[in-house]
C-alpha atoms as a PDB file:
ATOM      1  CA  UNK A   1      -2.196 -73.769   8.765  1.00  0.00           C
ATOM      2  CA  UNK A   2       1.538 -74.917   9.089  1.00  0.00           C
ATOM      3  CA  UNK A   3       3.909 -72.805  11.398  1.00  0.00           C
ATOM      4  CA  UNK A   4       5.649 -70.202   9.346  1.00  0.00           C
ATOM      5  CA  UNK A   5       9.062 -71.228   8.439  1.00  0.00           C
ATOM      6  CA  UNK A   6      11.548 -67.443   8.161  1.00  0.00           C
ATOM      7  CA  UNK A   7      14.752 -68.624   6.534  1.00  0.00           C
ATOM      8  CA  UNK A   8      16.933 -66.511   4.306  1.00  0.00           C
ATOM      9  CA  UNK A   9      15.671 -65.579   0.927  1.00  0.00           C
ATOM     10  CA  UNK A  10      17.280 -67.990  -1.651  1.00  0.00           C
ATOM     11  CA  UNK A  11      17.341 -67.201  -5.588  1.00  0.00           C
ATOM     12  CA  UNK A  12      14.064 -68.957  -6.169  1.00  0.00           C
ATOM     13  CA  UNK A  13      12.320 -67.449  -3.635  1.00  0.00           C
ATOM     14  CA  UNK A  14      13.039 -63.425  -5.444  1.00  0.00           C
ATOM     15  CA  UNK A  15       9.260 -64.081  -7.275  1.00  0.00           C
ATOM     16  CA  UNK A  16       7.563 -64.541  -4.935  1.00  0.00           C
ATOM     17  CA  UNK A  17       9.262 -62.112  -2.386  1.00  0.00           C
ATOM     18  CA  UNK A  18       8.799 -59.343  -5.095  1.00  0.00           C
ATOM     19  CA  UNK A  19       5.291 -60.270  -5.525  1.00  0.00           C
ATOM     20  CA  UNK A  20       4.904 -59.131  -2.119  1.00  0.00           C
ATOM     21  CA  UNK A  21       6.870 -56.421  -2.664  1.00  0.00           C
ATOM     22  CA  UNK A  22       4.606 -55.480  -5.960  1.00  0.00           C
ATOM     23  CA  UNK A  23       1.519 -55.783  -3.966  1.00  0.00           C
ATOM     24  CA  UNK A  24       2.425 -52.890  -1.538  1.00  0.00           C
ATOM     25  CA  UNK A  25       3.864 -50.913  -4.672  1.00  0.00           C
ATOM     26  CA  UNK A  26       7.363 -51.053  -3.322  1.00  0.00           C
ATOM     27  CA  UNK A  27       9.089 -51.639  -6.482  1.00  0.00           C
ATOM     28  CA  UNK A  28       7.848 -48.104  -8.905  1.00  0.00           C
ATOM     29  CA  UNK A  29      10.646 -45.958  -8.260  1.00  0.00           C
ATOM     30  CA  UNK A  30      12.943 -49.188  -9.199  1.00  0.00           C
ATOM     31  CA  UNK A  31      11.890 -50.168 -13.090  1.00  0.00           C
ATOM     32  CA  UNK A  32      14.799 -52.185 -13.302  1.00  0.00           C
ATOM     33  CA  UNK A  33      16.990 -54.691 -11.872  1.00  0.00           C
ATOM     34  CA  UNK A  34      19.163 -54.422  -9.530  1.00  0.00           C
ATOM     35  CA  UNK A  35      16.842 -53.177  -7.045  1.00  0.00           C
ATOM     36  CA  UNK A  36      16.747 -51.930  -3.108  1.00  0.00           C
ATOM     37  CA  UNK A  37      16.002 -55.503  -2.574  1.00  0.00           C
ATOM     38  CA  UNK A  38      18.946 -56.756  -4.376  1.00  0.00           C
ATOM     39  CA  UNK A  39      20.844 -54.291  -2.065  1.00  0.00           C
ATOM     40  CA  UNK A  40      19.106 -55.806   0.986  1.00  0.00           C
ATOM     41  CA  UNK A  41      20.351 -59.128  -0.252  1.00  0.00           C
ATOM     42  CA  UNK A  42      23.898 -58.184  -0.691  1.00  0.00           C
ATOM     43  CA  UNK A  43      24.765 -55.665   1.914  1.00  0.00           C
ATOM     44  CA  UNK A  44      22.232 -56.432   4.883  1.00  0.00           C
ATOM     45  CA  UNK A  45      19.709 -59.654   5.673  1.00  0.00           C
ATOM     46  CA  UNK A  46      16.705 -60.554   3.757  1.00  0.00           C
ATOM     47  CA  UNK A  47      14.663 -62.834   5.374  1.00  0.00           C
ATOM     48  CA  UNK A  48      11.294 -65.074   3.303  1.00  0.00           C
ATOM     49  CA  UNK A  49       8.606 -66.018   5.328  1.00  0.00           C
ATOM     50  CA  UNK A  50       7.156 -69.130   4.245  1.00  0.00           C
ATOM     51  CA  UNK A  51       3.437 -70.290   5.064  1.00  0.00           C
ATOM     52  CA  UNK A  52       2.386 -73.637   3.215  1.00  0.00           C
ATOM     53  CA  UNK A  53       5.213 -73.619   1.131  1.00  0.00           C
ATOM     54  CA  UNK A  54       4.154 -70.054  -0.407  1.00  0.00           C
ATOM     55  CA  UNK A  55       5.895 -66.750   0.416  1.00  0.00           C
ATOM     56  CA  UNK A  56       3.654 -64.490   2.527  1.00  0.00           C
ATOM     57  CA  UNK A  57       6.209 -61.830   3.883  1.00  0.00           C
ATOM     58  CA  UNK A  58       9.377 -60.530   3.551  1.00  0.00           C
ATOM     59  CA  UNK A  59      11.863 -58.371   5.656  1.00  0.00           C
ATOM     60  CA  UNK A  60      15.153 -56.250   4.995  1.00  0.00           C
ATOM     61  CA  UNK A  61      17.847 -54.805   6.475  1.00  0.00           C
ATOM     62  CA  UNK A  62      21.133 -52.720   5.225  1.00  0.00           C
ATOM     63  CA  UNK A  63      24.071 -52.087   7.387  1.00  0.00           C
ATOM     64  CA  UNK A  64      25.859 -49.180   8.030  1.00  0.00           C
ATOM     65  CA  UNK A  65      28.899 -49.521  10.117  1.00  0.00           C
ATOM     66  CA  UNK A  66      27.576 -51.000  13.825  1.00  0.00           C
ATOM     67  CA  UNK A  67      23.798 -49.285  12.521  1.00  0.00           C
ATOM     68  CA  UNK A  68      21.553 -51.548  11.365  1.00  0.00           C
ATOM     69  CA  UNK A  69      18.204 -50.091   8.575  1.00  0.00           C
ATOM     70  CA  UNK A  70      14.927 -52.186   9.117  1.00  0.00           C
ATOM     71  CA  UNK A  71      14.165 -51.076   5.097  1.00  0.00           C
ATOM     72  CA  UNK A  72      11.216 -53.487   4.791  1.00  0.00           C
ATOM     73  CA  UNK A  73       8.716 -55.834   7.036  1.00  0.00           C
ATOM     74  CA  UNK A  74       5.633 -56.873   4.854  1.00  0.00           C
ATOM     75  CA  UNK A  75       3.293 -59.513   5.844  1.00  0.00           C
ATOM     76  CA  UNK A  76       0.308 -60.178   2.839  1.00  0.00           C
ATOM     77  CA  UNK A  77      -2.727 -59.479   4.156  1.00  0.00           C
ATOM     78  CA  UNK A  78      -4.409 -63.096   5.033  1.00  0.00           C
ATOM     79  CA  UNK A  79      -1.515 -63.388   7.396  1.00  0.00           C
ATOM     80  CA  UNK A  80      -1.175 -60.400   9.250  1.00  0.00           C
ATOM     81  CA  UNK A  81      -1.788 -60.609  13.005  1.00  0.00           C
ATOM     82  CA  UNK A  82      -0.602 -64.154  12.321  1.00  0.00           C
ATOM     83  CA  UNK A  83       2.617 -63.730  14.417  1.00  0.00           C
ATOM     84  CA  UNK A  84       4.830 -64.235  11.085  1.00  0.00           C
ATOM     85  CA  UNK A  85       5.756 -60.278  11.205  1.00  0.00           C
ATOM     86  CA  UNK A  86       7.017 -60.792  14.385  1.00  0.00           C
ATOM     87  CA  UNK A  87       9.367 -63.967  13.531  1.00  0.00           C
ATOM     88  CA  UNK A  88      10.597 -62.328  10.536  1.00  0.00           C
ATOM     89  CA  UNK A  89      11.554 -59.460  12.783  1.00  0.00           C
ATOM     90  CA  UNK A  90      13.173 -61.671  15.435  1.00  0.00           C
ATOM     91  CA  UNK A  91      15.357 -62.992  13.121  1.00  0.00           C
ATOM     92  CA  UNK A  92      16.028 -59.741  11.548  1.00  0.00           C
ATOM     93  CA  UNK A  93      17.457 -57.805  14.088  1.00  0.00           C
ATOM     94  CA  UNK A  94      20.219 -57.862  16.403  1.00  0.00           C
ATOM     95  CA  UNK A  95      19.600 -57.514  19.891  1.00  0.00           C
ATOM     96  CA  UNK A  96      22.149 -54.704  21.386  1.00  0.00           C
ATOM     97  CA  UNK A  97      23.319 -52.944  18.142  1.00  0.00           C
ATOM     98  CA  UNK A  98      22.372 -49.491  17.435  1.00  0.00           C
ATOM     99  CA  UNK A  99      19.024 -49.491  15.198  1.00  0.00           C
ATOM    100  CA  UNK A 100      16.500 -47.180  12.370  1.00  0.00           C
ATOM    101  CA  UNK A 101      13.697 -47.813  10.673  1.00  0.00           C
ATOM    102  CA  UNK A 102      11.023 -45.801   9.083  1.00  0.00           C
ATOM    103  CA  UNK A 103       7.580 -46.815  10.195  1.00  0.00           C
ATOM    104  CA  UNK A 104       4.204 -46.341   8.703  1.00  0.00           C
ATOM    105  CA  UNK A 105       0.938 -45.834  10.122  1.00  0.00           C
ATOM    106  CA  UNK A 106       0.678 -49.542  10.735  1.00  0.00           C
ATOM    107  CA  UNK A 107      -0.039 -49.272  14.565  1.00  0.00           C
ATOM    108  CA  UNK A 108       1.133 -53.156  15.078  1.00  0.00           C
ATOM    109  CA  UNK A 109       3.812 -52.247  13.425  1.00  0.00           C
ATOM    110  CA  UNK A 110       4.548 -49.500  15.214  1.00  0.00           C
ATOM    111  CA  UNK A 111       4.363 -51.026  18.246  1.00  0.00           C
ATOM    112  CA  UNK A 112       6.461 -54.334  17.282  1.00  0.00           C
ATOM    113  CA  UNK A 113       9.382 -51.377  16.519  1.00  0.00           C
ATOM    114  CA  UNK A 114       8.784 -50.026  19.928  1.00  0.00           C
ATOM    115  CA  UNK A 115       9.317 -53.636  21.579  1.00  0.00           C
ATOM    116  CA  UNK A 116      12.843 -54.279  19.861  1.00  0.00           C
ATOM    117  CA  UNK A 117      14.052 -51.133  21.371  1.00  0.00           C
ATOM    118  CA  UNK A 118      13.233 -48.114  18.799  1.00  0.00           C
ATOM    119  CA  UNK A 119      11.446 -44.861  19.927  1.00  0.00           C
ATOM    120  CA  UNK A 120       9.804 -42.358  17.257  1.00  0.00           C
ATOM    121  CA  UNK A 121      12.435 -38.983  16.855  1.00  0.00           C
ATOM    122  CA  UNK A 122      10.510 -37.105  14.367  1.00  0.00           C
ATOM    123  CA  UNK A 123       8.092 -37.001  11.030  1.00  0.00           C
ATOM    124  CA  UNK A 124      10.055 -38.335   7.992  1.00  0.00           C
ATOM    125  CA  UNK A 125       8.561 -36.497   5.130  1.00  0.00           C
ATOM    126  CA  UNK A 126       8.125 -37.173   1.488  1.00  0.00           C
ATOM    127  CA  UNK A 127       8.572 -34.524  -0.476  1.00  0.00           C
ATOM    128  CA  UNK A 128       7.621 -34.427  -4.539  1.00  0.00           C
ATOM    129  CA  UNK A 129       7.778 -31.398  -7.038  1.00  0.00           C
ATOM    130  CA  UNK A 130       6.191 -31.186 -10.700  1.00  0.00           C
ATOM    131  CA  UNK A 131       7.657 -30.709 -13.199  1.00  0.00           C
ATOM    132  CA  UNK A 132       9.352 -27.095 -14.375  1.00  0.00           C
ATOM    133  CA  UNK A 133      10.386 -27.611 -17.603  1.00  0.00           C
ATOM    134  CA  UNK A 134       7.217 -29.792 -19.080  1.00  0.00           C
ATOM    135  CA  UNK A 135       9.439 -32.169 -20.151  1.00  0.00           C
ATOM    136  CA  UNK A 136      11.009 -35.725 -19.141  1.00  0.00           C
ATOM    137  CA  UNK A 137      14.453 -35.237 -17.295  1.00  0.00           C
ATOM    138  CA  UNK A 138      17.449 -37.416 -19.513  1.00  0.00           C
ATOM    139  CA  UNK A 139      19.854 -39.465 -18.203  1.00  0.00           C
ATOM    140  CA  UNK A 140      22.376 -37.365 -19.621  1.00  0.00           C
ATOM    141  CA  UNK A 141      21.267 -34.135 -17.688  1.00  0.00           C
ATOM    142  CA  UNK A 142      23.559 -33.430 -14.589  1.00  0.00           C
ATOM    143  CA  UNK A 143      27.152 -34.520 -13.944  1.00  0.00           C
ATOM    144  CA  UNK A 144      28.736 -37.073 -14.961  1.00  0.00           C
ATOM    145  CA  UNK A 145      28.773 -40.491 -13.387  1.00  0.00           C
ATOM    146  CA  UNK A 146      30.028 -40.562  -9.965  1.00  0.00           C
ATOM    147  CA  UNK A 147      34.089 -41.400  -9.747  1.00  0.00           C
ATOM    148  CA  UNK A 148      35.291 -43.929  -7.324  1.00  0.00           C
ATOM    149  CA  UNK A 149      37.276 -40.537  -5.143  1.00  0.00           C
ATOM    150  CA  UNK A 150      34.018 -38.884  -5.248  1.00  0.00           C
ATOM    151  CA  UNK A 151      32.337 -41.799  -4.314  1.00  0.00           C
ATOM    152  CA  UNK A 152      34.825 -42.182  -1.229  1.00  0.00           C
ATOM    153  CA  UNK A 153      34.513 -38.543  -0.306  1.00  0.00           C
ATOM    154  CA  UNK A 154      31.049 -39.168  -0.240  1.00  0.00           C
ATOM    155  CA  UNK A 155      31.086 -41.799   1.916  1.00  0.00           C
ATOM    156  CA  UNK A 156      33.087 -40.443   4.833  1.00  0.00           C
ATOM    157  CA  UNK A 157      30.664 -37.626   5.236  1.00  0.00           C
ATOM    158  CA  UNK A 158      27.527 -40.246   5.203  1.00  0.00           C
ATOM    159  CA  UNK A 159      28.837 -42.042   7.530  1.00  0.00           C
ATOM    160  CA  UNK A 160      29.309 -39.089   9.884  1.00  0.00           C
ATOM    161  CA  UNK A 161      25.452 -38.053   9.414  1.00  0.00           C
ATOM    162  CA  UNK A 162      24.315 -41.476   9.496  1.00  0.00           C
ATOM    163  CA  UNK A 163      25.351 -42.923  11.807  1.00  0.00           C
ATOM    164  CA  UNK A 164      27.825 -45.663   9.963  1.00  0.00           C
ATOM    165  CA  UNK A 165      30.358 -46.402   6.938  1.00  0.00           C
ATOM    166  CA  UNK A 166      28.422 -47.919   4.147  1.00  0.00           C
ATOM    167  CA  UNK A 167      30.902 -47.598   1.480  1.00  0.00           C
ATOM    168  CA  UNK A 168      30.202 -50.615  -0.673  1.00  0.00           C
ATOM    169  CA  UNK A 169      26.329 -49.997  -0.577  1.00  0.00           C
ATOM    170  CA  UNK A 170      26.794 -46.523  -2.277  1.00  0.00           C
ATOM    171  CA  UNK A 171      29.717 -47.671  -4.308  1.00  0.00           C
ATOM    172  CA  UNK A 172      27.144 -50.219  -5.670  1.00  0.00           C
ATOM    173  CA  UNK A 173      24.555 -47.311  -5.969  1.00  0.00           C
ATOM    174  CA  UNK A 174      26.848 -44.795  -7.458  1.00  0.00           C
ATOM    175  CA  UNK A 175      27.144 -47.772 -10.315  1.00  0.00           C
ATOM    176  CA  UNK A 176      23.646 -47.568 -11.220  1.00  0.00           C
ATOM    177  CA  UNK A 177      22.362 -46.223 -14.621  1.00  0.00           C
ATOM    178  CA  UNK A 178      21.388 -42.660 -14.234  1.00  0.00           C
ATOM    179  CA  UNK A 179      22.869 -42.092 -10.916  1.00  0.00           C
ATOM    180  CA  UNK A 180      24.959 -39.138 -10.236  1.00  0.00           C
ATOM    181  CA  UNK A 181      26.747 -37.703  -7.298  1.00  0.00           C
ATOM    182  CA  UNK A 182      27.259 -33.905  -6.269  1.00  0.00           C
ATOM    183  CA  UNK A 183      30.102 -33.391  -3.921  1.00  0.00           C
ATOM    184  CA  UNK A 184      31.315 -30.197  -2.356  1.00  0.00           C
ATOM    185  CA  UNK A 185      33.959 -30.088   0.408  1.00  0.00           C
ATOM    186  CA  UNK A 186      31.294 -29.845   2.999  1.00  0.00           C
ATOM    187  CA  UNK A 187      28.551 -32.226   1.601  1.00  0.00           C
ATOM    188  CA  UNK A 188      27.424 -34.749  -0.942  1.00  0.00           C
ATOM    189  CA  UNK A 189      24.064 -35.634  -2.709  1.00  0.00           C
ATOM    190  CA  UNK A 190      23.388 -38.480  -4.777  1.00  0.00           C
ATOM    191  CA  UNK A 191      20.608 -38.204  -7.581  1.00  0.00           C
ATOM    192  CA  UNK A 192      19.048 -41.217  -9.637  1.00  0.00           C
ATOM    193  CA  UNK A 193      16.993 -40.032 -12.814  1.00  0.00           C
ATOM    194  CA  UNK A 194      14.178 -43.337 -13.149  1.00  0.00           C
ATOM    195  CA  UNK A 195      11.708 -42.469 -15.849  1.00  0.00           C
ATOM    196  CA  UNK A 196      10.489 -39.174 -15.508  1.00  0.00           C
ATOM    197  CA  UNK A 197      11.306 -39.434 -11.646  1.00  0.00           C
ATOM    198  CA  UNK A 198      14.791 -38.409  -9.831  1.00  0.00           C
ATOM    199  CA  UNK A 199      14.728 -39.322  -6.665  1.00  0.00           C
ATOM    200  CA  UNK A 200      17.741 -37.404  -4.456  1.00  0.00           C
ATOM    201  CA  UNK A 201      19.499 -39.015  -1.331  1.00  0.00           C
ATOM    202  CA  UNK A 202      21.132 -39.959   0.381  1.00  0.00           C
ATOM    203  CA  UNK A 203      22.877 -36.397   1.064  1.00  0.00           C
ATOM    204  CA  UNK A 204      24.436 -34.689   3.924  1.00  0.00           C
ATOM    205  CA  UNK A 205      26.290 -32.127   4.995  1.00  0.00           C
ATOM    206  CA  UNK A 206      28.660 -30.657   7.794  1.00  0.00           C
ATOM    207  CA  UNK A 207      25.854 -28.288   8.676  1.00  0.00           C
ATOM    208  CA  UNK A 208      22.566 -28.078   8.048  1.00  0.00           C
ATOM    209  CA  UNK A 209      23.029 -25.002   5.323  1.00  0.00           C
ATOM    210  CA  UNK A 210      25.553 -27.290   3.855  1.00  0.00           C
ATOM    211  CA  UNK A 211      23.252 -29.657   3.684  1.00  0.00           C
ATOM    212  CA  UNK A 212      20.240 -27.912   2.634  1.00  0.00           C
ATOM    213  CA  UNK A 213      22.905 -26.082  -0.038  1.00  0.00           C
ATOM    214  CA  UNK A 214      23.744 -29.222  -1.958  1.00  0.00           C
ATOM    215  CA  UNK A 215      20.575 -31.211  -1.563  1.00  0.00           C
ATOM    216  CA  UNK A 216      19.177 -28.028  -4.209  1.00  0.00           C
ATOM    217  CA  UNK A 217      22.073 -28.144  -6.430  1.00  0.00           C
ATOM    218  CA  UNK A 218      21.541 -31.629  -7.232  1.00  0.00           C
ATOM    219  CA  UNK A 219      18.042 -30.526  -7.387  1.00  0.00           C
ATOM    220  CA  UNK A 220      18.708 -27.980  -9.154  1.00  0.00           C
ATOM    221  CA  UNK A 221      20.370 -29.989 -12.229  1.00  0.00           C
ATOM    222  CA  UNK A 222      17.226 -31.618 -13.117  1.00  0.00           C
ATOM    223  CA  UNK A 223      14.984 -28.482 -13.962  1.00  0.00           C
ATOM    224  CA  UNK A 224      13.254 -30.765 -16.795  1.00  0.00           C
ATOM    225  CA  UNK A 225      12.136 -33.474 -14.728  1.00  0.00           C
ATOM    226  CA  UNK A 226       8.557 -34.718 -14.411  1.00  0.00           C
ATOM    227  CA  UNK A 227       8.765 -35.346 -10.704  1.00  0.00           C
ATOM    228  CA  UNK A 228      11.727 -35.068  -7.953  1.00  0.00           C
ATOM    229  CA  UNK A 229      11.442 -37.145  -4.503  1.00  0.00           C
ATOM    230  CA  UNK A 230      13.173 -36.445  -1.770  1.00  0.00           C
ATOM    231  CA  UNK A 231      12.886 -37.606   2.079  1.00  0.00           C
ATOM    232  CA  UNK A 232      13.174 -35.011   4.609  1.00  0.00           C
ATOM    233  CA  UNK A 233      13.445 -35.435   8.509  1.00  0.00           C
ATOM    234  CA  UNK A 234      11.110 -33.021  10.110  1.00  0.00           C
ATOM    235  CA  UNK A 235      13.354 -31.195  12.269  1.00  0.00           C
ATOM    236  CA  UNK A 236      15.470 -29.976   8.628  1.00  0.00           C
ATOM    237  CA  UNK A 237      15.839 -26.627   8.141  1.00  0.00           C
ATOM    238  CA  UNK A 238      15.005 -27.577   4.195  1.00  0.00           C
ATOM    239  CA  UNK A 239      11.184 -28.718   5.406  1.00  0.00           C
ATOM    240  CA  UNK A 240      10.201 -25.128   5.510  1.00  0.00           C
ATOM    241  CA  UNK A 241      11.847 -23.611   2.448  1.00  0.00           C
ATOM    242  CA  UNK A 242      10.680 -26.478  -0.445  1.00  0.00           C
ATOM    243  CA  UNK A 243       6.911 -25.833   1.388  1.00  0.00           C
ATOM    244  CA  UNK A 244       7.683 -22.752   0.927  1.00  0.00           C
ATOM    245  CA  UNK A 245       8.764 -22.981  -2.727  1.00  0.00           C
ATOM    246  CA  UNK A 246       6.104 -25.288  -3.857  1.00  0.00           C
ATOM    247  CA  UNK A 247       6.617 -28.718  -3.024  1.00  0.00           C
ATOM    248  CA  UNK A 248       4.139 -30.734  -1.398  1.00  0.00           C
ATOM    249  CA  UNK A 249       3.580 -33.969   0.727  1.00  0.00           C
ATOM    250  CA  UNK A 250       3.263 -37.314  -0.979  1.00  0.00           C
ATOM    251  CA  UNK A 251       3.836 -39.284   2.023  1.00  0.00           C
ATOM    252  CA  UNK A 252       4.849 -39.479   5.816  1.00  0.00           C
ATOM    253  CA  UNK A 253       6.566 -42.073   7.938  1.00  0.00           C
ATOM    254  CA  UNK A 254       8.365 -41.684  11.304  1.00  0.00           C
ATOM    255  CA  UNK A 255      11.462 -42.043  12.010  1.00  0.00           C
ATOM    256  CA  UNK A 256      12.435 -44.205  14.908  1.00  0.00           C
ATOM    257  CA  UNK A 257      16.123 -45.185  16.435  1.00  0.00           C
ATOM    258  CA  UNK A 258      16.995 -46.935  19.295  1.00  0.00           C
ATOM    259  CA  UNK A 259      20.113 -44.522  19.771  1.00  0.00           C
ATOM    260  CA  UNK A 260      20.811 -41.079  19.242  1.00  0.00           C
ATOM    261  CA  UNK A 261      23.478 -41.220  16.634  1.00  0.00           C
ATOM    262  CA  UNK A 262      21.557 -39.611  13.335  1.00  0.00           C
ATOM    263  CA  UNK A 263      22.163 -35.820  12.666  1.00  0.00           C
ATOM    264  CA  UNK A 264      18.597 -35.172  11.549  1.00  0.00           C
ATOM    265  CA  UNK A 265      19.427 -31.319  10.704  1.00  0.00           C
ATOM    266  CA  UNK A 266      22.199 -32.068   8.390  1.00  0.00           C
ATOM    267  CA  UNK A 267      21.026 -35.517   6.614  1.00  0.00           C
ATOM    268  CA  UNK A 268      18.194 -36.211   3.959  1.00  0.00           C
ATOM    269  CA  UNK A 269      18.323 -40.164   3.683  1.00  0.00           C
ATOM    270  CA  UNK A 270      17.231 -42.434   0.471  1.00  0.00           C
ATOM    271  CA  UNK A 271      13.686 -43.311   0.928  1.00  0.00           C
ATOM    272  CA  UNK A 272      14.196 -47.115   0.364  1.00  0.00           C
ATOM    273  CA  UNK A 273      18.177 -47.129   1.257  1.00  0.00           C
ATOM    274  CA  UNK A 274      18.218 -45.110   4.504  1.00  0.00           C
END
C-alpha cells in the first residue's frame, strides 16, 4: 500500500469525500447542497486523504475568531489504525491556537484529541422531540428570513459564548432555505426546517435563562414538526427541563477544548457547525 498522500480537498475530490461522508450518515440532516462540508471548505480547512489514488478519509475544521472546530475526522474502515487519521489531523490543526471538537466513542479517536492538546469538559447531548402537531413543519412556519442587522446582532453574542467571531459562517447559514433566526436583546437562536426535521443552533444567551428562554421560542415556532434536534452541553440548565418535558436522547458525544473559553451554561451549539 502507497503512503497516504493528505492534501487539500480540490473540486473533484467532493465525490468521493462525500462518499465517506455518506457512509458514516453524515450528510441526512443536509438533503441539499450547500452543505456543512461546503462550509468546512469555505470558512475553515478540509483536508482529502488519498490512499492509491482513492479517497479514504476526510477531515474539517471551521474557524471562529482565534478558535478553531475539529467538525469532522473520518477514516473508511480498511484504513483505520493505518496512521492516515493521524496525518489528516496533523495537518488539520494548528499547534498553539485555542481548540473544540466533539468526540465520539471512538477511543483512538479520543485519545488522538487528547495528544493535540484537548481535554473532555462535559457530555454533549443530542436531544430529539416527536412530533406535536402530527404533521410536517413548512418552511413558511416561524419568522421570517433572518435580516443582515439581525444576523449581526446575532453574531456578537455567539461570539461571546463561543469562544470567537464567525460572522461570515452564519451570514452564509442565515442564507440558507428554511433557516430562520430568533433574536432578543439578550440572546439569539437560529432554526433550519430540513424535511420534517428542524434542527436549532447555534443559540446563546447572556445567561443561561436567557439562553434556555430563546432556545424554546424558536422551539416553540415549530409545534408541527415531525422531529426537532438540538445539541445540549451537559452542564445546561435546559438538559433537565426538555427530559423533563419529554424529549429524549438520540445521541452523545463529548465535548473537549484545549482552553477554557466556551460558556457551556449559556450556549447550545449546531451539531455539525459548532
Amino acid at each position: 500500500m502507497a503512503e497516504p498522500i493528505v492534501r487539500a480537498a480540490a473540486d473533484a475530490d467532493m465525490p468521493g469525500l462525500r462518499a465517506v461522508a455518506d457512509h458514516y450518515r453524515l450528510l441526512g440532516a443536509w438533503p441539499e447542497r450547500p452543505d456543512f462540508v461546503d462550509a468546512e471548505r469555505e470558512f475553515g480547512a478540509l483536508l482529502v486523504g488519498e490512499v492509491d489514488g482513492t479517497i479514504a478519509g476526510f477531515g474539517g475544521t471551521l474557524r471562529r475568531g482565534t478558535v478553531t472546530h475539529l467538525g469532522d475526522l473520518f477514516v473508511l474502515p480498511d484504513h483505520q489504525s493505518s496512521g492516515l487519521g493521524r496525518a489528516i489531523l496533523s495537518h488539520l490543526l494548528p499547534r498553539d491556537t485555542p481548540k473544540v471538537t466533539f468526540a465520539s466513542d471512538d477511543k483512538r479517536a479520543f485519545a488522538l484529541y487528547v495528544r493535540n492538546g484537548m481535554r473532555p469538559r462535559c457530555p454533549l447531548l443530542y436531544l430529539k422531540r416527536g412530533p406535536l402537531g402530527g404533521r410536517p413543519a413548512s418552511r413558511e412556519s416561524g419568522p421570517a428570513a433572518p435580516g443582515d442587522a439581525d444576523v449581526r446582532a446575532a453574531a456578537a453574542m455567539d461570539a461571546h459564548v463561543s469562544g470567537g467571531d464567525r460572522t461570515a459562517t452564519l451570514t452564509w447559514y442565515a442564507g440558507l432555505p428554511g433557516v430562520t433566526l430568533h433574536v432578543s436583546g439578550a440572546g439569539y437562536a437560529f432554526a433550519r426546517v430540513a424535511g420534517d426535521r428542524v434542527v436549532i443552533g447555534p443559540a446563546g444567551g447572556v445567561t443561561p435563562q436567557d439562553c434556555a428562554d430563546i432556545v424554546l421560542e424558536a422551539v416553540n415556532a415549530h409545534p408541527q414538526a415531525g422531529r426537532v434536534h438540538l445539541a445540549v452541553p451537559g452542564t445546561h440548565p435546559l438538559l433537565p427541563l426538555l427530559l423533563e418535558a419529554g424529549w429524549h436522547i438520540g445521541d452523545m458525544d463529548t465535548l473537549m477544548t484545549s482552553d477554557d473559553f466556551m460558556r457551556l451554561d449559556c450556549y447550545t451549539p449546531h451539531p455539525d457547525l459548532g
